[in-house]
PDB file of N, CA and C in Angstrom:
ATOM      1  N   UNK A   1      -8.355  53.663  -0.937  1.00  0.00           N
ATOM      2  CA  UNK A   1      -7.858  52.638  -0.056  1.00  0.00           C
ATOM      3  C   UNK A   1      -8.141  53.038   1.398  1.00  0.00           C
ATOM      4  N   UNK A   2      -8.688  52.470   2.157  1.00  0.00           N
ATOM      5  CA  UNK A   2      -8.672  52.426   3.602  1.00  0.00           C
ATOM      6  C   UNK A   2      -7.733  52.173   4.476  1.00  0.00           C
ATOM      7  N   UNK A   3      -7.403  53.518   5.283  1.00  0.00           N
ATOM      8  CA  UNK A   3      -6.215  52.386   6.124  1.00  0.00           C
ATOM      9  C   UNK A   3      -6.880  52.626   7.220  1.00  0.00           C
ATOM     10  N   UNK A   4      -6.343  51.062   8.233  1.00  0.00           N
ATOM     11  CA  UNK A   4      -6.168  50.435   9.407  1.00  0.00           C
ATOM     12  C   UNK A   4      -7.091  51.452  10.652  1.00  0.00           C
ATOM     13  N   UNK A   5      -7.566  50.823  11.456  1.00  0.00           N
ATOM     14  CA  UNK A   5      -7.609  52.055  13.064  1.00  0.00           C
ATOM     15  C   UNK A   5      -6.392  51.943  13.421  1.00  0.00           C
ATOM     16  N   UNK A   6      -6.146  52.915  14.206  1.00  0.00           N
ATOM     17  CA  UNK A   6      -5.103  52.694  15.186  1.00  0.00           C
ATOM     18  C   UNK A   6      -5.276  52.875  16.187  1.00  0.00           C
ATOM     19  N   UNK A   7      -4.754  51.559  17.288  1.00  0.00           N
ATOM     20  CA  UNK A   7      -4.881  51.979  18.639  1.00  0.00           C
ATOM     21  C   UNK A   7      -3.483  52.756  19.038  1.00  0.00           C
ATOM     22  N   UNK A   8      -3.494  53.375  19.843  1.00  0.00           N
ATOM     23  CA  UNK A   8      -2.413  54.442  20.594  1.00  0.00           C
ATOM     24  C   UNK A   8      -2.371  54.256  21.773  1.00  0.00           C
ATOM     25  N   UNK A   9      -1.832  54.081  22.485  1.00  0.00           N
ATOM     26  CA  UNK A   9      -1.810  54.062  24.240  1.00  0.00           C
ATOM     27  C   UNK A   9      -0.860  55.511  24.829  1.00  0.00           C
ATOM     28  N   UNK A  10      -0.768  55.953  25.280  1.00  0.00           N
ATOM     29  CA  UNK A  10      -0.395  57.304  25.724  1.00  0.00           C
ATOM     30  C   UNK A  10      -0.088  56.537  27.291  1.00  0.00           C
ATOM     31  N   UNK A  11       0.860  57.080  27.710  1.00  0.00           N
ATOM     32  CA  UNK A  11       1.561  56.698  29.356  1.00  0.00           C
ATOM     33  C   UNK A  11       0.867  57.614  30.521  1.00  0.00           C
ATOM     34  N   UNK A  12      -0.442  58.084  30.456  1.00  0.00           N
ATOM     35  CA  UNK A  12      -1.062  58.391  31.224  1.00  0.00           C
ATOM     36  C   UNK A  12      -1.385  58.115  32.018  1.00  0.00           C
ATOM     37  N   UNK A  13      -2.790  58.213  32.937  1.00  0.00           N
ATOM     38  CA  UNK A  13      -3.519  57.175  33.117  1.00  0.00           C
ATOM     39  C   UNK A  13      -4.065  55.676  32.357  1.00  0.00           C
ATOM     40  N   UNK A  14      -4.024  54.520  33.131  1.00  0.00           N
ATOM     41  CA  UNK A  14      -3.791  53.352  32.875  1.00  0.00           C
ATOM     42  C   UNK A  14      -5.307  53.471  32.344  1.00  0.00           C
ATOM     43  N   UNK A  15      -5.996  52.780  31.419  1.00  0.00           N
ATOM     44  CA  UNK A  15      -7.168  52.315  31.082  1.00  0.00           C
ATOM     45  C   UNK A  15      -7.587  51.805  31.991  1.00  0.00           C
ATOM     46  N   UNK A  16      -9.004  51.023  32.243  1.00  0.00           N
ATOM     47  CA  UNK A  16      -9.419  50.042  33.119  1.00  0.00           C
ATOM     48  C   UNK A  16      -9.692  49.402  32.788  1.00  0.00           C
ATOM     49  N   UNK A  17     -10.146  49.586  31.309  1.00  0.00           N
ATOM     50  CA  UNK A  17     -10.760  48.005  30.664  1.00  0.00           C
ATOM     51  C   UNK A  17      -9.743  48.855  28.761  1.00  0.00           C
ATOM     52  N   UNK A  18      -9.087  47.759  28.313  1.00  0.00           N
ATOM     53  CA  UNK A  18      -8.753  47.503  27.166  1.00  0.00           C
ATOM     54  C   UNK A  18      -9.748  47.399  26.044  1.00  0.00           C
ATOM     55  N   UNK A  19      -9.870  47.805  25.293  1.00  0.00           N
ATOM     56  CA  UNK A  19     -10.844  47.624  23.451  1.00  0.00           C
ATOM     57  C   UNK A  19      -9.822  45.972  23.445  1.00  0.00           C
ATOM     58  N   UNK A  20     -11.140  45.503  22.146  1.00  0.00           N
ATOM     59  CA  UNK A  20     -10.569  44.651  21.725  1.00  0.00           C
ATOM     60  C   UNK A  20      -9.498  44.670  20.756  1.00  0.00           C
ATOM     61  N   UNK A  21      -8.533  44.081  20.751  1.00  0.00           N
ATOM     62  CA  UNK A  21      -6.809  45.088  19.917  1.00  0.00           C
ATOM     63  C   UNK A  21      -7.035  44.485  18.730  1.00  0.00           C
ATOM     64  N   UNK A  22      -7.744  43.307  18.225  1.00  0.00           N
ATOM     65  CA  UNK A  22      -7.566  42.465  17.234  1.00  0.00           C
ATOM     66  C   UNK A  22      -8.710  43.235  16.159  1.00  0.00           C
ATOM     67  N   UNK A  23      -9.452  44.136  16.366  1.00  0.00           N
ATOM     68  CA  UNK A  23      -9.769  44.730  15.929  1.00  0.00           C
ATOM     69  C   UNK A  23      -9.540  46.002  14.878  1.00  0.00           C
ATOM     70  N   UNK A  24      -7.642  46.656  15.623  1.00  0.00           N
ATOM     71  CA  UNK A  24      -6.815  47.507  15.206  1.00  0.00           C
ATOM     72  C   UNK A  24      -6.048  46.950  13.826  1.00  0.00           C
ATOM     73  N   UNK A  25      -5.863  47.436  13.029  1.00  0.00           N
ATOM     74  CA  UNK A  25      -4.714  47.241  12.054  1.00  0.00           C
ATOM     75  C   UNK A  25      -3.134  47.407  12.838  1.00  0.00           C
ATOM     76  N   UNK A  26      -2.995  48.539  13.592  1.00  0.00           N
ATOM     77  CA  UNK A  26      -1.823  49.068  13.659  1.00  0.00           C
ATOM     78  C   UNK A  26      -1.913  49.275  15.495  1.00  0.00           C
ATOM     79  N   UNK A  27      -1.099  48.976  16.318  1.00  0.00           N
ATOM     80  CA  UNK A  27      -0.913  49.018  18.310  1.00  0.00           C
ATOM     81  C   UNK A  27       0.461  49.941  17.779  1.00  0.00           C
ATOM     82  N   UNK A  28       0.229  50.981  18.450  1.00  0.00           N
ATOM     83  CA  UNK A  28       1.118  51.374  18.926  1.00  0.00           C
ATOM     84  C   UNK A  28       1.323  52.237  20.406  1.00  0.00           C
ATOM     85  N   UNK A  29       2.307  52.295  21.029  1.00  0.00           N
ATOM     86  CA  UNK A  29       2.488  53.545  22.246  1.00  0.00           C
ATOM     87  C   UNK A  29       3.422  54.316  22.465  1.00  0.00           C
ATOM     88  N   UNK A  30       3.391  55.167  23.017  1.00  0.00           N
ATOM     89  CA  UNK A  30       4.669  56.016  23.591  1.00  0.00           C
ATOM     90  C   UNK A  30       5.463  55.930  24.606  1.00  0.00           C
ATOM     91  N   UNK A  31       6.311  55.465  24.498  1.00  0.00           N
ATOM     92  CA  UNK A  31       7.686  55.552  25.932  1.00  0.00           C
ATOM     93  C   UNK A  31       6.762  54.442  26.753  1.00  0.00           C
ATOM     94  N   UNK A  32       6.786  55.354  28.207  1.00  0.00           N
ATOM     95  CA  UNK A  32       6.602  54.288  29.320  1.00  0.00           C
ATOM     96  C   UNK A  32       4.819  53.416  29.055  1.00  0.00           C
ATOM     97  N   UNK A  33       4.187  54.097  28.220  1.00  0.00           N
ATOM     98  CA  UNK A  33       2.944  53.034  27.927  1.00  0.00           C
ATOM     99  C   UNK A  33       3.439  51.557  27.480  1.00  0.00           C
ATOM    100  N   UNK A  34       4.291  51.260  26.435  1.00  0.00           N
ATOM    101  CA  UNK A  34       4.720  50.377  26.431  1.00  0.00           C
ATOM    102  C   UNK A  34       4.590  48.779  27.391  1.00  0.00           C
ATOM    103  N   UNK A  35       5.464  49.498  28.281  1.00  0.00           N
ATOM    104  CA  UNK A  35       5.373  48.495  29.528  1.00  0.00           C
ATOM    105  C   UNK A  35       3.723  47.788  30.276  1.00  0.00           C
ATOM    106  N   UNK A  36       2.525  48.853  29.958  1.00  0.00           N
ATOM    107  CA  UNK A  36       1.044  48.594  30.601  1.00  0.00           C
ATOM    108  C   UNK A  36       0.709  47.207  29.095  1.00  0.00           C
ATOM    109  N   UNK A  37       1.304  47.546  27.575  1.00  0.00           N
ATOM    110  CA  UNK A  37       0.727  46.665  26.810  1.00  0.00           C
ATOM    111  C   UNK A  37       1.714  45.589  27.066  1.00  0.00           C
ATOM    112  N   UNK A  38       2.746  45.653  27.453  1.00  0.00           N
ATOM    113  CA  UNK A  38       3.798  43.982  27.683  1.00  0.00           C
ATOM    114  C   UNK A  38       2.675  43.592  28.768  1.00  0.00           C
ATOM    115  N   UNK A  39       2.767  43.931  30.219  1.00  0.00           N
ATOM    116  CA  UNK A  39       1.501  43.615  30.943  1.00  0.00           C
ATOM    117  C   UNK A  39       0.290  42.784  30.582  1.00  0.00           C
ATOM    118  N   UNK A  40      -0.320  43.240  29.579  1.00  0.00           N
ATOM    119  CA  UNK A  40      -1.457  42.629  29.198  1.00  0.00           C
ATOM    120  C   UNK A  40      -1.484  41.977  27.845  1.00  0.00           C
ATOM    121  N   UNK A  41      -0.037  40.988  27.703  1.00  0.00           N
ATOM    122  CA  UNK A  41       0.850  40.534  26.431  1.00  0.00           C
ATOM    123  C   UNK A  41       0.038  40.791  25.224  1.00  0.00           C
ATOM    124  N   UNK A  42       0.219  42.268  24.991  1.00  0.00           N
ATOM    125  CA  UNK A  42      -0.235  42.652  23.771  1.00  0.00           C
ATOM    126  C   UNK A  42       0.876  43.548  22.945  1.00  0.00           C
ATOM    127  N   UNK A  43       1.072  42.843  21.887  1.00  0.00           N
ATOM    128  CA  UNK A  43       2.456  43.455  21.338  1.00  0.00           C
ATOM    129  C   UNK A  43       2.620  44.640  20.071  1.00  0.00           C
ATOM    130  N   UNK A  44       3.083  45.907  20.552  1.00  0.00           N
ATOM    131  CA  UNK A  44       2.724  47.258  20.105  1.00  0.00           C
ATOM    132  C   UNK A  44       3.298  46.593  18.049  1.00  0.00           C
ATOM    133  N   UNK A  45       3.102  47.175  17.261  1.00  0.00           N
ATOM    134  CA  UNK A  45       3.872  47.518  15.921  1.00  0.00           C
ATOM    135  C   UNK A  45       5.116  47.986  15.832  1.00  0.00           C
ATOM    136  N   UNK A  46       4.938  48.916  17.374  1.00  0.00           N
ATOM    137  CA  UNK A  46       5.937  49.937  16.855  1.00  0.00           C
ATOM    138  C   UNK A  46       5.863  51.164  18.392  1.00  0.00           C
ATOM    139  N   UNK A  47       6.920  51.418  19.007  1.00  0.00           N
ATOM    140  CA  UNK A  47       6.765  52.404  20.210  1.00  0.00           C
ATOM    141  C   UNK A  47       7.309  53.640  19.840  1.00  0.00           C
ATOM    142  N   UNK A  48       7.473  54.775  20.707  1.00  0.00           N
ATOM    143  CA  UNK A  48       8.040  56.356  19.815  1.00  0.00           C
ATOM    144  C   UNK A  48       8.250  56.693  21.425  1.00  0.00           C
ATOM    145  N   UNK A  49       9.000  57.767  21.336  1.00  0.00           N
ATOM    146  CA  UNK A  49       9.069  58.488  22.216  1.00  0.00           C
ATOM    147  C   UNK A  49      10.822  58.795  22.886  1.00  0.00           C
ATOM    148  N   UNK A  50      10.951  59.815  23.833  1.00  0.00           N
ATOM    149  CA  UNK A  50      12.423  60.075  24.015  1.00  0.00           C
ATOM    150  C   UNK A  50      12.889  58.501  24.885  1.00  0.00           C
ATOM    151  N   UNK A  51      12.192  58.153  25.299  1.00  0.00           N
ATOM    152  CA  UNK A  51      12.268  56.840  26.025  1.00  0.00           C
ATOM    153  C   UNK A  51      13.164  57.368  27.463  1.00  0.00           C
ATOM    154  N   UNK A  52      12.309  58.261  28.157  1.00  0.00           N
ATOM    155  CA  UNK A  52      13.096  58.308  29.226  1.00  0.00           C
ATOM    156  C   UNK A  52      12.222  57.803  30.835  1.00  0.00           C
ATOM    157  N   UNK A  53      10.830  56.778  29.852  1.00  0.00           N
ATOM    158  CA  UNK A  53      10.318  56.263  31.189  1.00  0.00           C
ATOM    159  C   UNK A  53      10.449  54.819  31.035  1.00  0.00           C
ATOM    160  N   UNK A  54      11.084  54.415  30.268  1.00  0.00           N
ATOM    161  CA  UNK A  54      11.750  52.650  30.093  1.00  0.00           C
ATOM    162  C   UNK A  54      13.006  52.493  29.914  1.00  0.00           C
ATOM    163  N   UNK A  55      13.169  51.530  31.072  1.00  0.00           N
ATOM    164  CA  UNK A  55      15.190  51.393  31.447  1.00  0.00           C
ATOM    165  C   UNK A  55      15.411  50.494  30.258  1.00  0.00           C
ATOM    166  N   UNK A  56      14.392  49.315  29.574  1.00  0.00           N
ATOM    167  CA  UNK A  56      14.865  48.669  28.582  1.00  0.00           C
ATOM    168  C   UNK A  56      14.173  48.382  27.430  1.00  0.00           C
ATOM    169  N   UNK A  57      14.851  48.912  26.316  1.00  0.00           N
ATOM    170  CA  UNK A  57      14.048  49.003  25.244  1.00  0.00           C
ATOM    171  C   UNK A  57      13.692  47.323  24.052  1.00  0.00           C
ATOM    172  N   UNK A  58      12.948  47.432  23.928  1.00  0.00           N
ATOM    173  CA  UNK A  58      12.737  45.484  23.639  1.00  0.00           C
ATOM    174  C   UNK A  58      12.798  45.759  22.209  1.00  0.00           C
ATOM    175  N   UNK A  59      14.087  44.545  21.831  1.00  0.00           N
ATOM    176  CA  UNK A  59      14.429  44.190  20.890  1.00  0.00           C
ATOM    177  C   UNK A  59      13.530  43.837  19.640  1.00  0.00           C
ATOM    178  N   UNK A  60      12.712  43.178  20.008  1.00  0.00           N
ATOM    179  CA  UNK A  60      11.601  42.711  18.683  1.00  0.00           C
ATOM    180  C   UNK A  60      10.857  43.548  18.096  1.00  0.00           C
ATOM    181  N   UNK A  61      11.062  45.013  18.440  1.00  0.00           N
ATOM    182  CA  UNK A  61       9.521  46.028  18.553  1.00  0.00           C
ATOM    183  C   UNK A  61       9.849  47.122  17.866  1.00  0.00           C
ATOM    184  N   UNK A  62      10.045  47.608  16.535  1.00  0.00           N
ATOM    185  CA  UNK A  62      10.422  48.898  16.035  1.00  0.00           C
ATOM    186  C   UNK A  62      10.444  49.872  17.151  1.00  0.00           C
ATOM    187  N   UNK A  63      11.658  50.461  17.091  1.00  0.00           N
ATOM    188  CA  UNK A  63      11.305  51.714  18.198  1.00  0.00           C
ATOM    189  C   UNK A  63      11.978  52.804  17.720  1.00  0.00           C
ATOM    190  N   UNK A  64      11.337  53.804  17.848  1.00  0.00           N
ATOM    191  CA  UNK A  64      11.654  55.084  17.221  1.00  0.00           C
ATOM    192  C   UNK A  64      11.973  56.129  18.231  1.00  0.00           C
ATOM    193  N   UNK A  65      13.261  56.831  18.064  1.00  0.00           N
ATOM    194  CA  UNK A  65      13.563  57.366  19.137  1.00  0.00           C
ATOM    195  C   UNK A  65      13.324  59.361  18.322  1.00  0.00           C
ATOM    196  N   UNK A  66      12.168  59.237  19.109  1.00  0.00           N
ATOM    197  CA  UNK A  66      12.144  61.049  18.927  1.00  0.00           C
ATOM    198  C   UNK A  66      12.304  62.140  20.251  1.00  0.00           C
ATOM    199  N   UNK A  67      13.375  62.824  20.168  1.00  0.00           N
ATOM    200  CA  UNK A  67      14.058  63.233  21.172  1.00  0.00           C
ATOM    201  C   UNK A  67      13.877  64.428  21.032  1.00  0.00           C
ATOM    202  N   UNK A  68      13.093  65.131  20.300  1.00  0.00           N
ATOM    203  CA  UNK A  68      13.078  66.831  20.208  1.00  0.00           C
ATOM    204  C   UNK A  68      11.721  67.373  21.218  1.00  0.00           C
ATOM    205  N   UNK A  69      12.914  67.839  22.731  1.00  0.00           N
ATOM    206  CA  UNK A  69      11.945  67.877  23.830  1.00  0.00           C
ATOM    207  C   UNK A  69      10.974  68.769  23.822  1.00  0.00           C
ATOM    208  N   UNK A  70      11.063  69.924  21.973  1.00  0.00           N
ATOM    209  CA  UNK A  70       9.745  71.150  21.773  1.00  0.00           C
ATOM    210  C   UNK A  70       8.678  70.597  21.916  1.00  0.00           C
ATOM    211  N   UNK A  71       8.716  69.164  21.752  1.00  0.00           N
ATOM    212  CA  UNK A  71       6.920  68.619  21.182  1.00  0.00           C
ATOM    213  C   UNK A  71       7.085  67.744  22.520  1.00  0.00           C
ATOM    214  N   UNK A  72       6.056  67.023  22.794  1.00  0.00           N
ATOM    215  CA  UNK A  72       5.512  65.825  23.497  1.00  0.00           C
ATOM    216  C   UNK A  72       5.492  64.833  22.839  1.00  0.00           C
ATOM    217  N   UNK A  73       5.790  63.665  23.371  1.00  0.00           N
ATOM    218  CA  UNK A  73       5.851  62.142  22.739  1.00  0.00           C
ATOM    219  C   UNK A  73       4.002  62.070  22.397  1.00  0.00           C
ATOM    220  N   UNK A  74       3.253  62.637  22.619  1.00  0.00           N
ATOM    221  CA  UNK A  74       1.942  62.515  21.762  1.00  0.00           C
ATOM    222  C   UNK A  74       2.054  63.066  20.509  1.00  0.00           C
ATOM    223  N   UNK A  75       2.273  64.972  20.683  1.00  0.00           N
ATOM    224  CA  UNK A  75       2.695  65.282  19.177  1.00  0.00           C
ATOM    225  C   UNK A  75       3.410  64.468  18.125  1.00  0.00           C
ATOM    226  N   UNK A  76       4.747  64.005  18.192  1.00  0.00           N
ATOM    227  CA  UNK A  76       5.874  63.031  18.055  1.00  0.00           C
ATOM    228  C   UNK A  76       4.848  62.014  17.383  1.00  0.00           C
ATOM    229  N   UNK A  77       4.040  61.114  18.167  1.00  0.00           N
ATOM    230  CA  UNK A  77       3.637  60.065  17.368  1.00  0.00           C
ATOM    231  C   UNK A  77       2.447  60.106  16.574  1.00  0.00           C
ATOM    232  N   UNK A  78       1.617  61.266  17.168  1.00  0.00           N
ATOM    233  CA  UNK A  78       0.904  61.705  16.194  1.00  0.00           C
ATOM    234  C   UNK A  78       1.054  61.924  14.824  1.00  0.00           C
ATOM    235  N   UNK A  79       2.394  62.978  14.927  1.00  0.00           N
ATOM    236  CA  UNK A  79       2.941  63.300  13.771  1.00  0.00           C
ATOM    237  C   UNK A  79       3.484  61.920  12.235  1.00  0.00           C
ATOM    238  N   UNK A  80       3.800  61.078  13.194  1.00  0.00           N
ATOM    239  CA  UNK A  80       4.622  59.706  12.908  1.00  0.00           C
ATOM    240  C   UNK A  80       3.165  58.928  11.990  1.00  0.00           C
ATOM    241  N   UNK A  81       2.305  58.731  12.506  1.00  0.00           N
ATOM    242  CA  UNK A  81       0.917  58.366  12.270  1.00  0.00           C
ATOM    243  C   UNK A  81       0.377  58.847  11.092  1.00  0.00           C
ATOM    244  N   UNK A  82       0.321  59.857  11.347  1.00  0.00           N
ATOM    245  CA  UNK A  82      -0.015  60.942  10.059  1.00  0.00           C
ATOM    246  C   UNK A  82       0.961  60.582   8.837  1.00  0.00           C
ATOM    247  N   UNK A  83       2.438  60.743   8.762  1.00  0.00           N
ATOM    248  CA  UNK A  83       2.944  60.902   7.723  1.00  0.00           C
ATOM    249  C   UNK A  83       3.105  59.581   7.397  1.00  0.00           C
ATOM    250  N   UNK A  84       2.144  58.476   8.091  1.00  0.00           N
ATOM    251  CA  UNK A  84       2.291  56.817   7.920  1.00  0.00           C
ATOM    252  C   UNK A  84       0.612  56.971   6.864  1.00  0.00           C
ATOM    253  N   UNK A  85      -0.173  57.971   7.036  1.00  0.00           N
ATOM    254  CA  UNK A  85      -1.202  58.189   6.154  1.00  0.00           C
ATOM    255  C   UNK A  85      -2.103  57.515   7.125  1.00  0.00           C
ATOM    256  N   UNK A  86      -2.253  57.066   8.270  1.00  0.00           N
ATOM    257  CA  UNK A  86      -3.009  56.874   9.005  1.00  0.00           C
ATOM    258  C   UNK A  86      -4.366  58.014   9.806  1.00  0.00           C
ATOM    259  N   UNK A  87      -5.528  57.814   9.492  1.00  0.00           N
ATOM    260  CA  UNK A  87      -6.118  58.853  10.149  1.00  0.00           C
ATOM    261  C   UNK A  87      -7.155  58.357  11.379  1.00  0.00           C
ATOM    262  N   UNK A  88      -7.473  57.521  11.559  1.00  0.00           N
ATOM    263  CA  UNK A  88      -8.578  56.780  12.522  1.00  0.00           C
ATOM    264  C   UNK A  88      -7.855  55.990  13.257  1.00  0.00           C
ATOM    265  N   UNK A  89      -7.298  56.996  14.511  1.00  0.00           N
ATOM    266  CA  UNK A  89      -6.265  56.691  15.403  1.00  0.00           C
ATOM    267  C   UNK A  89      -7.531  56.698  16.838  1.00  0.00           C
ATOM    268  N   UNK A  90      -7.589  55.662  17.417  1.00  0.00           N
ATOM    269  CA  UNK A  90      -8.309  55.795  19.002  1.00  0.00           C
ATOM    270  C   UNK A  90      -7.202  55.726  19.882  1.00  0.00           C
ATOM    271  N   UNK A  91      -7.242  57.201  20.772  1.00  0.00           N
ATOM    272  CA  UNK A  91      -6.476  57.113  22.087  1.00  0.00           C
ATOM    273  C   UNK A  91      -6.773  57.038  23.083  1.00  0.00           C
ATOM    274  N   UNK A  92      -5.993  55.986  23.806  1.00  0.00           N
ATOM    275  CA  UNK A  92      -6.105  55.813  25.330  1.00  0.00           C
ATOM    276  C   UNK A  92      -5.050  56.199  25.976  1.00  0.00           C
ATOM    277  N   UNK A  93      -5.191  56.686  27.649  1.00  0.00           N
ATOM    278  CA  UNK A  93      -3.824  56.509  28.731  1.00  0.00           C
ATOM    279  C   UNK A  93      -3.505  58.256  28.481  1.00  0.00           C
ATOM    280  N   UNK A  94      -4.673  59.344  27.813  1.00  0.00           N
ATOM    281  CA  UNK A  94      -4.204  60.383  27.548  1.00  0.00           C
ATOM    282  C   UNK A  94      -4.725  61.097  28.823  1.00  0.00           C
ATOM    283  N   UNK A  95      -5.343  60.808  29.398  1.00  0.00           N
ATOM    284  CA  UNK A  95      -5.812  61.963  30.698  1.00  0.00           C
ATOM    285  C   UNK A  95      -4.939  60.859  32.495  1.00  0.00           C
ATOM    286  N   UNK A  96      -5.050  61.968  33.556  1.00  0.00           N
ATOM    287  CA  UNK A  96      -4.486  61.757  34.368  1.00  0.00           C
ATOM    288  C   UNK A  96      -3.593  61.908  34.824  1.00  0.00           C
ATOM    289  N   UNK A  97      -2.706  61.620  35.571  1.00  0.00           N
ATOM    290  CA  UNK A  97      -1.446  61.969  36.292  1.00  0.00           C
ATOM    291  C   UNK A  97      -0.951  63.308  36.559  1.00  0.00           C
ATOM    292  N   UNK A  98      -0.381  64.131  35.302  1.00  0.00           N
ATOM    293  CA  UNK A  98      -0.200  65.361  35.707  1.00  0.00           C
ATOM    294  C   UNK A  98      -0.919  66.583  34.913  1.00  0.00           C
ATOM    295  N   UNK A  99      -1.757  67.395  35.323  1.00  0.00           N
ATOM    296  CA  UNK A  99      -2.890  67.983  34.932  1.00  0.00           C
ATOM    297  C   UNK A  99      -2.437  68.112  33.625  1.00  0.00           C
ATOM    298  N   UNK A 100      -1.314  69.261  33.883  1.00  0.00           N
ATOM    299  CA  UNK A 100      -0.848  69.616  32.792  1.00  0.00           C
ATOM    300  C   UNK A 100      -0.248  68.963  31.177  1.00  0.00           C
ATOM    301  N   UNK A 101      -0.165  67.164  32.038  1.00  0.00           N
ATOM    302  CA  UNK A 101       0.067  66.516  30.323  1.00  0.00           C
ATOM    303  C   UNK A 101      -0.933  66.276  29.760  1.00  0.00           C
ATOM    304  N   UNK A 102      -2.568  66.566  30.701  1.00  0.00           N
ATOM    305  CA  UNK A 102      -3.821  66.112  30.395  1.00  0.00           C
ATOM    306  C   UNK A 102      -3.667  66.991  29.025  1.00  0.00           C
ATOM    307  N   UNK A 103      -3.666  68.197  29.993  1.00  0.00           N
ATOM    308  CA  UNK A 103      -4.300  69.830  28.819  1.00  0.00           C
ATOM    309  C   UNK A 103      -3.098  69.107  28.087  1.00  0.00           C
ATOM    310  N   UNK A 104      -2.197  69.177  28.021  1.00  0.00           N
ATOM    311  CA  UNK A 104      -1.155  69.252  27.147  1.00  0.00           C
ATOM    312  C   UNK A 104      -1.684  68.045  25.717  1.00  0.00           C
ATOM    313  N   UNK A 105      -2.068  67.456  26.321  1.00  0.00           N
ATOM    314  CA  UNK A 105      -2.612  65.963  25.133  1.00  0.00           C
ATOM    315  C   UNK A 105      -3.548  66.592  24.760  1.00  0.00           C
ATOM    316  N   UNK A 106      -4.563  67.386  25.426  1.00  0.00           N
ATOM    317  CA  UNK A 106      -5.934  67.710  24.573  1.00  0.00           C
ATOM    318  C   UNK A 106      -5.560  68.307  23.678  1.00  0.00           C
ATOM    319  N   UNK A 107      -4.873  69.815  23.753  1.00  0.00           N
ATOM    320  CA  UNK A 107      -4.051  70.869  22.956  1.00  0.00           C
ATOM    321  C   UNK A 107      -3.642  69.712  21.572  1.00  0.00           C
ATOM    322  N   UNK A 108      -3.068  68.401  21.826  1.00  0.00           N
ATOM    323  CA  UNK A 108      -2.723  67.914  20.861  1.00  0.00           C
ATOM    324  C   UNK A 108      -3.103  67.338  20.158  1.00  0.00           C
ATOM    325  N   UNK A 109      -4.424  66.753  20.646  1.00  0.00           N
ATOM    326  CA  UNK A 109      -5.318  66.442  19.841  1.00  0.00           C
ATOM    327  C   UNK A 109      -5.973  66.961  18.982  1.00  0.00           C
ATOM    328  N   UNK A 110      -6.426  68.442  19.776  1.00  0.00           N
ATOM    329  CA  UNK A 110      -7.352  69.108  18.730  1.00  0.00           C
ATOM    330  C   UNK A 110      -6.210  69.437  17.937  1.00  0.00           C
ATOM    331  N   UNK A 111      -5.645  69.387  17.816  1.00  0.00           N
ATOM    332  CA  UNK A 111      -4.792  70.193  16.841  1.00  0.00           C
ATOM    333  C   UNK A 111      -4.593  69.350  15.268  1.00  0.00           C
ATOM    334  N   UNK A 112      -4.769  67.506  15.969  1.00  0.00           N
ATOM    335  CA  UNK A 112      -5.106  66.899  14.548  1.00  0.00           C
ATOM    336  C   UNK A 112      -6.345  66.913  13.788  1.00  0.00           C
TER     337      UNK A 112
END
């Protein structure tokens, strides 16, 4: 059985240009990414993260609150992804802002 791509949005740096989403089986993002896909009314599956960069969490939208501050809300949904049996995940919004969440996302990537 094949499953789905997944798009991922990471609260990084903002994309500049969006993939086509209708393409994805499965949208999802982490914490404050969220808010860049309401923006461009594209509506996640499902968001993750400690949620401490969105004052309001939207009702219609599975949201999963993972609060164990050892990992990063990338690890976190990575992890989430994985044990969903998902493997052909494309990420965006993972480089930029603060060097260190750059390295910190790469570290997490390679690691899947």
């Amino acid at each position: 059985m094949k499953t789905p791509n997944v798009f991922l949005l990471l609260n990084g740096e903002k994309p500049t240009k969006l993939p086509e989403t209708s393409k994805y089986g499965v949208i999802c993002a982490t914490d404050g990414a969220y808010e860049y896909l309401k923006e461009n009314q594209i509506q996640p599956h499902f968001i993750s993260g400690d949620f401490d960069s969105l004052t309001l969490l939207p009702e219609d939208i599975e949201t999963i609150y993972t609060p164990n501050q050892n990992y990063t809300d990338f690890d976190k949904i990575l992890q989430l992804l994985w044990d969903r049996k998902y493997k052909n995940i494309h990420v965006y919004g993972a480089s930029g802002k603060e060097q260190d969440h750059f390295l910190g996302n790469l570290h997490s990537a390679l690691q899947w």
